[in-house]
Protein backbone atom coordinates (compact mmCIF):
# COMPACT_ATOMS: atom_id res chain seq x y z
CA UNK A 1 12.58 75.40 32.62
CA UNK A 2 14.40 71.87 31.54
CA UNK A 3 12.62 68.96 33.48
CA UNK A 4 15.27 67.75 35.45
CA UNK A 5 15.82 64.01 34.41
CA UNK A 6 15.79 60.96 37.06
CA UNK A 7 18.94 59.77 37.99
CA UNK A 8 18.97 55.75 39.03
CA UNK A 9 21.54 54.71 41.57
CA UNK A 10 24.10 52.40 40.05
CA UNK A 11 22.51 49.50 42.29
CA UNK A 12 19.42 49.97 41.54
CA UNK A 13 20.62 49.75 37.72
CA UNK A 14 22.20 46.51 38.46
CA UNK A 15 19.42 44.87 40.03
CA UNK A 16 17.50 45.72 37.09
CA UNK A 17 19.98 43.88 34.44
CA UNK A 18 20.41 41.44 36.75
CA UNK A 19 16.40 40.79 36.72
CA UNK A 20 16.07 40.68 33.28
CA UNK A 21 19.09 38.44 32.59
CA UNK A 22 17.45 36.13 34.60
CA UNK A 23 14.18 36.38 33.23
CA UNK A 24 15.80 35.95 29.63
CA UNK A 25 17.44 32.52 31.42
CA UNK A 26 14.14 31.56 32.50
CA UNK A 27 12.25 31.68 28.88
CA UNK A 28 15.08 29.41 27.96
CA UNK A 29 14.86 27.12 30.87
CA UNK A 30 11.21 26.93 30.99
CA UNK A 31 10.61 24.44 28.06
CA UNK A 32 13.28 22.35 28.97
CA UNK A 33 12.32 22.00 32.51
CA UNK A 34 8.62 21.21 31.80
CA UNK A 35 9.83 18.64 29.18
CA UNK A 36 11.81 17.09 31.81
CA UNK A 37 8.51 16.69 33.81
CA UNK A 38 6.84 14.98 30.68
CA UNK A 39 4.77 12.56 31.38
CA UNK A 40 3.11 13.39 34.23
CA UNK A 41 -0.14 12.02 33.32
CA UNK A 42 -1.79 9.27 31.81
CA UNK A 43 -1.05 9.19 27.81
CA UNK A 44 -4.04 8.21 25.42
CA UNK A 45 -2.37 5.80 22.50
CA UNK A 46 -5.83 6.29 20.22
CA UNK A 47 -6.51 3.14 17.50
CA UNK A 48 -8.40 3.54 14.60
CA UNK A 49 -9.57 -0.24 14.85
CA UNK A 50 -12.10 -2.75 16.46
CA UNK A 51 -10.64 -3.95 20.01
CA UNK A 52 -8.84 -7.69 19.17
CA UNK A 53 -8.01 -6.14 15.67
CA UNK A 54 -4.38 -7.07 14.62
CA UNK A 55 -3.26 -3.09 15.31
CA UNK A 56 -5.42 -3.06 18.52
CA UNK A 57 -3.29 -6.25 20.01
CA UNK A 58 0.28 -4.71 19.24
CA UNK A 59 -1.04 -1.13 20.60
CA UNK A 60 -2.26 -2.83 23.52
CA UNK A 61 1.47 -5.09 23.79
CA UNK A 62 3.30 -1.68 23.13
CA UNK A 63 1.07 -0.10 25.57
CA UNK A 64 1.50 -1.83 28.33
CA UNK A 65 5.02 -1.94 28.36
CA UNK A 66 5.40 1.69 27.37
CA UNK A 67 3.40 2.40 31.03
CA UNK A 68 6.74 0.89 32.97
CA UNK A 69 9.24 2.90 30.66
CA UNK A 70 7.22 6.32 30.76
CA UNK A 71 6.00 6.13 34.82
CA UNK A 72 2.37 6.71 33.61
CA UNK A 73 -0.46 4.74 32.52
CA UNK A 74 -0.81 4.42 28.24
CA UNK A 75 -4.18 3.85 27.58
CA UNK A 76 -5.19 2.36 24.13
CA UNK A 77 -8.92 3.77 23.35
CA UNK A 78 -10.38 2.44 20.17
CA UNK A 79 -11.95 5.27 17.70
CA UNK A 80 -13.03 2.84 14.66
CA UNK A 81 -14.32 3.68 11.55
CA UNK A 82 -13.37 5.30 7.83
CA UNK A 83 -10.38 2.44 7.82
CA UNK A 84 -8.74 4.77 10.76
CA UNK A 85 -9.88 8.14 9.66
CA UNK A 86 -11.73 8.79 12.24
CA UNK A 87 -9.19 8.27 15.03
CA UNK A 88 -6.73 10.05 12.81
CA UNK A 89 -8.91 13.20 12.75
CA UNK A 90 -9.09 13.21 16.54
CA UNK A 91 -5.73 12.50 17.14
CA UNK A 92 -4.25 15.39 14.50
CA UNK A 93 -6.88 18.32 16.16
CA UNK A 94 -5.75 17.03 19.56
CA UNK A 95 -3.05 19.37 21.44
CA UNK A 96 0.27 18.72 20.60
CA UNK A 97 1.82 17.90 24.01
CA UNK A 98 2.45 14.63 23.88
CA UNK A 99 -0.64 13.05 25.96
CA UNK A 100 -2.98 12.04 22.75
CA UNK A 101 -0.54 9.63 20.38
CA UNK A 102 -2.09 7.37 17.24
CA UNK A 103 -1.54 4.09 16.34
CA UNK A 104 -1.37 4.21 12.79
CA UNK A 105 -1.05 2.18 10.15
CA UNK A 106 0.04 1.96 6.48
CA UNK A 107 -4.32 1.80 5.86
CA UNK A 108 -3.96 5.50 6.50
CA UNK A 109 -1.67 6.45 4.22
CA UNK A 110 -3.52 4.53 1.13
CA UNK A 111 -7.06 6.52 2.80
CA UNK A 112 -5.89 9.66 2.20
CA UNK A 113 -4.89 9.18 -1.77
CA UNK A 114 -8.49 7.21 -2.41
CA UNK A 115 -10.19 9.62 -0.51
CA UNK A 116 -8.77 13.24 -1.07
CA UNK A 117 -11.30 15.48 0.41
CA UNK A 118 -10.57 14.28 3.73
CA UNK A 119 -9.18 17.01 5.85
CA UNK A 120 -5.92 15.48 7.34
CA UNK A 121 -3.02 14.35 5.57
CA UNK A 122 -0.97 11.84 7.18
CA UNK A 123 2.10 13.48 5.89
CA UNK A 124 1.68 16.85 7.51
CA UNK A 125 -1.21 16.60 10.00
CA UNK A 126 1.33 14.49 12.24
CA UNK A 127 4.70 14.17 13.87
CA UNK A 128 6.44 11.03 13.42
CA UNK A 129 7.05 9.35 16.65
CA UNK A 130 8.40 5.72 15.92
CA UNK A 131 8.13 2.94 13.65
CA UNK A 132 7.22 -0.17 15.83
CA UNK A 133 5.78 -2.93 13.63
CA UNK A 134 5.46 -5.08 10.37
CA UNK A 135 2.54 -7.09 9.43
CA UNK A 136 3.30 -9.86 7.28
CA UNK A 137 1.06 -11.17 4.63
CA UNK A 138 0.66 -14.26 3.21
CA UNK A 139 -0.85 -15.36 -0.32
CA UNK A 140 -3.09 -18.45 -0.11
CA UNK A 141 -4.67 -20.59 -2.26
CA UNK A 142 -6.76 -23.90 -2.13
CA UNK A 143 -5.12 -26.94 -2.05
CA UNK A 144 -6.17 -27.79 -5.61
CA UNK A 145 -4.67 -24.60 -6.83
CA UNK A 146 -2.18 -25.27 -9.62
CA UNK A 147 0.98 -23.35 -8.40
CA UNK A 148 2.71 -24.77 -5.13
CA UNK A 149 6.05 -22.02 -5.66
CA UNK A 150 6.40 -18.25 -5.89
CA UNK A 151 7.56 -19.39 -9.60
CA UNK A 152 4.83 -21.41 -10.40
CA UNK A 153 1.90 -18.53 -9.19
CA UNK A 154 3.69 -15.77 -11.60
CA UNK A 155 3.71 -18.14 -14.31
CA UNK A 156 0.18 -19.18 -13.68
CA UNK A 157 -1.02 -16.09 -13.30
CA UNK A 158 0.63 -15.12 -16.51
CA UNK A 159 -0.80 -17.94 -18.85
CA UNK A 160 -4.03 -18.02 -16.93
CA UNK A 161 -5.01 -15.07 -15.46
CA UNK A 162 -8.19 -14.45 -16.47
CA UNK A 163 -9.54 -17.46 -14.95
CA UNK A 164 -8.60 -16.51 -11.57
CA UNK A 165 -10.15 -14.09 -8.78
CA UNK A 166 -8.20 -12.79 -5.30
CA UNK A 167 -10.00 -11.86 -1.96
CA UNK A 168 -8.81 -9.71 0.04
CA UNK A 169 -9.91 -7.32 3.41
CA UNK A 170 -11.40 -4.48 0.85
CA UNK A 171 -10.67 -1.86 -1.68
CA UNK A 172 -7.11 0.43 -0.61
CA UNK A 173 -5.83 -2.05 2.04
CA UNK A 174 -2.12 -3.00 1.68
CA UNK A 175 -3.42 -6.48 0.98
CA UNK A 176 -5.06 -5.14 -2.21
CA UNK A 177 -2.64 -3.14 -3.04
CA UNK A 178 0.50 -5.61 -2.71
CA UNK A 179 -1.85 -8.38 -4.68
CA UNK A 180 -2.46 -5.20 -7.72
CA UNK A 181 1.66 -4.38 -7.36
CA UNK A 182 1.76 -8.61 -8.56
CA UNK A 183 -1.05 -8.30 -11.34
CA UNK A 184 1.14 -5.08 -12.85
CA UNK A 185 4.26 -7.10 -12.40
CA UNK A 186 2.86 -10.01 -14.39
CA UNK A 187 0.58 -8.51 -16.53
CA UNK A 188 -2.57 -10.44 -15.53
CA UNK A 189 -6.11 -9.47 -14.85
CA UNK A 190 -6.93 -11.38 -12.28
CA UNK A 191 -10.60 -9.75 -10.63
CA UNK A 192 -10.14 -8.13 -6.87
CA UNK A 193 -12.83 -9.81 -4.65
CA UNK A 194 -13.40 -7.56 -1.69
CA UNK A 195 -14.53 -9.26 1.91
CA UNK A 196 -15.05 -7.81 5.53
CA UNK A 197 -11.61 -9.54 6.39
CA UNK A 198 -9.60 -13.07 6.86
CA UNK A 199 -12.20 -14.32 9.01
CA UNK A 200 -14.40 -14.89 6.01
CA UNK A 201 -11.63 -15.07 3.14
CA UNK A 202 -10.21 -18.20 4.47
CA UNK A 203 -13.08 -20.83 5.17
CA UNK A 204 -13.49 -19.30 1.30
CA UNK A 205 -10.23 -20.57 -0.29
CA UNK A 206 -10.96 -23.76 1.83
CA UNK A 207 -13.92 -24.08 -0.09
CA UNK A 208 -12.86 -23.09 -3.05
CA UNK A 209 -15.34 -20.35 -3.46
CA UNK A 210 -12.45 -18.33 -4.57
CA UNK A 211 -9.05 -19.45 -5.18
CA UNK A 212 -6.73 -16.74 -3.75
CA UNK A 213 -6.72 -14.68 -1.25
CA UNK A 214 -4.16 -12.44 0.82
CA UNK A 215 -4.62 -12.55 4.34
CA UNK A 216 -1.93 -11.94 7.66
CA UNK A 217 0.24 -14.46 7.97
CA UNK A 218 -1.23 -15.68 10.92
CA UNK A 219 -4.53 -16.12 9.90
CA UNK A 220 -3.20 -18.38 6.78
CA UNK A 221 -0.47 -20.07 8.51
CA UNK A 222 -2.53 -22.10 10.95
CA UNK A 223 -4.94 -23.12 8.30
CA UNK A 224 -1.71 -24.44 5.98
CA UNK A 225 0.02 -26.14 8.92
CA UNK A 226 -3.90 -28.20 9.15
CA UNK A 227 -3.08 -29.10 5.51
CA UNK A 228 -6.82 -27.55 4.68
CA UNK A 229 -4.83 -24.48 1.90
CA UNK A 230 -1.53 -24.04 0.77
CA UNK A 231 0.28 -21.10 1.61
CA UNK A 232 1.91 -20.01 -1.56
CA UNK A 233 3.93 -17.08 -0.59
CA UNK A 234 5.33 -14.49 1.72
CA UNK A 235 4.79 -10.87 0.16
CA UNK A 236 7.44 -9.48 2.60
CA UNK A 237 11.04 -10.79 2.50
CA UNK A 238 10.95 -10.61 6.68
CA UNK A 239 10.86 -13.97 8.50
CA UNK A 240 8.23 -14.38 10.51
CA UNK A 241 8.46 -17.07 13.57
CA UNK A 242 6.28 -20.09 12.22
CA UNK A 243 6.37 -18.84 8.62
CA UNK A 244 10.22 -19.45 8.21
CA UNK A 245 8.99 -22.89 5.68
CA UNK A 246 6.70 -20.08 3.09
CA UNK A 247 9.05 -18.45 0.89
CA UNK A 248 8.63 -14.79 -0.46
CA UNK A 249 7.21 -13.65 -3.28
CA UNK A 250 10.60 -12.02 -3.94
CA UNK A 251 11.76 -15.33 -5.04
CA UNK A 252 10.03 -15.22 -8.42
CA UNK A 253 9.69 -11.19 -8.55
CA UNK A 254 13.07 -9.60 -7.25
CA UNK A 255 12.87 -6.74 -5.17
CA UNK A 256 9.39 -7.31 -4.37
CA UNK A 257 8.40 -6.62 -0.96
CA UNK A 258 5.16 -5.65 0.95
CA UNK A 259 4.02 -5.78 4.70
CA UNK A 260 1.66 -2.69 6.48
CA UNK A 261 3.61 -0.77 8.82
CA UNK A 262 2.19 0.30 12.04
CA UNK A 263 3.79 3.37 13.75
CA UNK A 264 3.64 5.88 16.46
CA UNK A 265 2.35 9.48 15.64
CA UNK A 266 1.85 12.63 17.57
CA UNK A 267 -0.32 15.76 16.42
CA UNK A 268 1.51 18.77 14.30
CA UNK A 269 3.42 20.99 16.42
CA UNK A 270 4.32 18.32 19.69
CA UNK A 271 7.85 19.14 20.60
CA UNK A 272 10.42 17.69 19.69
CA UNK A 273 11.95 17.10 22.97
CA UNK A 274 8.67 14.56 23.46
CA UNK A 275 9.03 13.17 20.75
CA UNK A 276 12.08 12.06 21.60
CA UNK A 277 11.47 11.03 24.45
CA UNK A 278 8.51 8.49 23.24
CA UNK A 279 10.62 7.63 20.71
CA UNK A 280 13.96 6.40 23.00
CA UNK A 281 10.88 4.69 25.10
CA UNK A 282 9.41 3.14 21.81
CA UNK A 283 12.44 1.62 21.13
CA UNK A 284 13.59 0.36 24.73
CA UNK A 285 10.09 -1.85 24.55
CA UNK A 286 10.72 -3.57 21.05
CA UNK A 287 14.67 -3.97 22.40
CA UNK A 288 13.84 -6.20 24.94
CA UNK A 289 13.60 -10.20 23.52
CA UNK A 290 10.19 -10.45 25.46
CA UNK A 291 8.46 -7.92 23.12
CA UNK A 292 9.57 -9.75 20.07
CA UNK A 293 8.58 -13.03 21.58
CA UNK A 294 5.34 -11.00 22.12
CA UNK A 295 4.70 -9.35 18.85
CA UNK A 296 5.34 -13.08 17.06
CA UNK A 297 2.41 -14.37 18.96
CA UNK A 298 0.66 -11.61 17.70
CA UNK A 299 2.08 -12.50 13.59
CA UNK A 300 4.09 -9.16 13.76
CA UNK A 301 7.73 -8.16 13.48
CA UNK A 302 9.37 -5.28 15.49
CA UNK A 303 10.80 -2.72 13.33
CA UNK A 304 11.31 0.19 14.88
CA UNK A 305 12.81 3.66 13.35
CA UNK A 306 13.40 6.64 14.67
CA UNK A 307 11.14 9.92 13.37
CA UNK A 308 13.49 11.25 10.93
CA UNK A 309 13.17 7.93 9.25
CA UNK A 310 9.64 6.91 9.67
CA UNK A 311 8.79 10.41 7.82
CA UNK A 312 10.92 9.41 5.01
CA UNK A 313 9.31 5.73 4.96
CA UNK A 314 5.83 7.38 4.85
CA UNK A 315 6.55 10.13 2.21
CA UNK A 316 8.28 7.14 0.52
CA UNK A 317 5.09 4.35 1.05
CA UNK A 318 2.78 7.01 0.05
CA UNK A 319 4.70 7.69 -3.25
CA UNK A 320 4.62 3.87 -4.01
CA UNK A 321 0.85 3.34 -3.05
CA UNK A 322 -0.09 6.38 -5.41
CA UNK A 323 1.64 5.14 -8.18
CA UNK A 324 -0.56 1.72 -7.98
CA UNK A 325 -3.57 3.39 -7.24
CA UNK A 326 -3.26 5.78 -10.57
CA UNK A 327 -1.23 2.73 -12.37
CA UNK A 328 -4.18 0.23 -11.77
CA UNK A 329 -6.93 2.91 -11.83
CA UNK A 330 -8.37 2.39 -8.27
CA UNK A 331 -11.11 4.00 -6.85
CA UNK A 332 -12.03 4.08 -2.92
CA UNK A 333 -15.65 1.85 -2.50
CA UNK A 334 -19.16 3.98 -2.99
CA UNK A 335 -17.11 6.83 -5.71
C-alpha cells in the first residue's frame, strides 16, 4: 500500500517562501545594519610608545578629536616596548571589529625586516585604516661643523668621511636609516652612534661630543633658532611651520626624501565597512585648519591617505627600508 503523500495548502506554501525570502533579506541586511550602529562603545587607539613620546602626542591630538566625529570615547593606552612590537602583537590578535585600532609607525615596518622571527607582519597582520602623519627630521651638526648647506655636508662627507660619526635614536629607526640612505648616496663611512633618543643626542652635538646627529625637527629647531647648533638639513622635502628657513637634503641629493609615517591600523579581518568609516572620520579631523595648527605644535605634518593607499605606501616603505638594511648590512641590536 503507497503511503499517501502530504499535500500543503497553497497558503501555507506561500507563507513558507515568503519566510525564507525574508530570512535570505535579513543575512544581507544584518551586517549592514550592525555597521550602521558602529561605534557604540568606547574605541581603544593602542601606542606602542612611552606617554609624551612624539607618536603618543599626535595619537592623543587625533584621539581626542576622533571622540566628537565617532560619538564615543577613543582612548589612547600606551603598550611600550620592542620599538612597538609589543602593542602591535596585541593589537593584530585583538578582534577585528573595529574597537582595538594601533597607532603605528614607520619603526614597525623597519622591526619586522631586523627582526624576522617575530610573529606579525605589518603587511598582513593588519588592515590599513588611514595615513595621518609625517615626522620630519632634521640633520644637525655643531656650530663648528664645516658644512653650513645640503651641498657643502655631501661634499664633506665625501672628502672626509671617515673622520666623522652620526647619532641617532638607535639601530632600525627611520633616523638611522635615512642618515645610511645618505652614506650609500655619497659613498662615505661615516660610524652610526646609537643613543636612547634626542634628549641626549643634542646637548651632544652642542658639545661636540659627536658632530652629527639626526633628530625631529623639533627637537633641533629650537636649539638652532638659540644659535647653540646649526641645523644643516631637512631629510623630507615637506615644510614644516618654523623649519620653512632649513632646506632639504633634496637640494644636494635629488629625489631624496625621508620622514616616519604614523598611521591608523585595524586587526586582519575588520570590515571593511569600519574601516571606512574610521577612515572618512580620520580624515574629517586632519581637514579641519585646527588639527594642522595642532599637529605643527607637535613638529608633525598631516598627511592623510585613504587604506588602499596607505597599503601601497607600506608595501612600498618596506621595500625601500629592506633594500638599505641588506645594502648597508644592518643588523637589529643584541644579533
Amino acid at each position: 500500500m503507497k503511503a499517501r503523500q502530504a499535500i500543503r495548502p497553497p497558503a501555507r506554501r506561500h507563507a513558507l517562501r515568503a519566510m525564507a525570502a525574508l530570512g535570505l533579506a535579513a543575512a544581507f541586511v544584518a551586517p549592514a545594519a550592525w555597521a550602521q550602529k558602529y561605534p557604540d562603545k568606547p574605541i581603544r587607539l593602542i601606542v606602542g610608545y612611552s606617554a609624551g613620546g612624539g607618536v603618543d602626542a599626535v595619537a592623543r591630538l587625533l584621539g581626542t578629536r576622533l571622540s566628537n566625529v565617532l560619538g564615543q570615547q577613543v582612548l589612547v593606552e600606551n603598550r611600550t616596548g620592542a620599538t612597538g612590537l609589543i602593542a602591535a602583537d596585541f593589537v593584530a590578535k585583538a578582534p577585528p571589529d573595529g574597537y582595538t585600532l594601533m597607532m603605528g609607525d614607520s619603526a614597525l615596518l623597519a622591526a619586522k625586516l631586523l627582526q624576522p622571527k617575530i610573529a606579525i607582519d605589518p603587511l598582513t597582520s593588519f588592515r590599513p585604516v588611514a595615513g595621518a602623519f609625517i615626522s620630519p627630521l632634521m640633520i644637525v651638526a655643531s656650530n663648528d661643523f664645516p658644512a653650513k648647506t645640503p651641498a657643502e655636508l655631501v661634499k664633506e662627507l665625501k672628502a672626509n668621511a671617515s673622520r666623522y660619526s652620526y647619532a641617532t635614536s638607535g639601530v632600525g629607526t627611520v633616523q638611522h636609516l635615512g642618515f645610511e640612505m645618505l652614506k650609500q648616496a655619497t659613498g662615505s663611512p661615516v660610524v652610526h652612534v646609537p643613543y636612547r633618543g634626542a634628549a641626549q643626542i643634542v646637548p651632544d652635538v652642542i658639545g661636540g661630543q659627536i658632530p652629527l646627529g639626526v633628530v625631529s625637527a623639533t627637537a633641533g629647531m629650537a636649539q638652532a633658532k638659540a644659535g647653540k647648533l646649526r641645523a644643516l638639513a631637512m631629510m623630507n622635502t615637506a615644510k614644516l611651520e618654523g623649519a620653512e628657513n632649513v632646506p632639504p637634503l633634496a637640494d644636494a641629493l635629488p629625489g631624496f626624501d625621508v620622514a616616519p609615517r604614523i598611521f591608523v591600523l585595524a586587526p586582519a579581518g575588520t570590515p571593511n565597512d569600519i574601516v571606512d568609516k574610521l577612515s572618512a572620520a580620520v580624515k574629517s579631523v586632519l581637514d579641519t585648519p585646527e588639527a594642522g595648527t595642532a599637529a605643527a605644535a607637535q613638529g608633525t605634518l598631516r598627511a592623510y591617505s585613504t587604506p588602499a593607499q596607505l597599503g601601497k605606501d607600506m608595501a612600498a616603505e618596506t621595500s625601500r627600508w629592506k633594500k638599505i638594511i641588506e645594502d648597508q648590512r644592518i643588523v637589529a641590536e643584541g644579533s
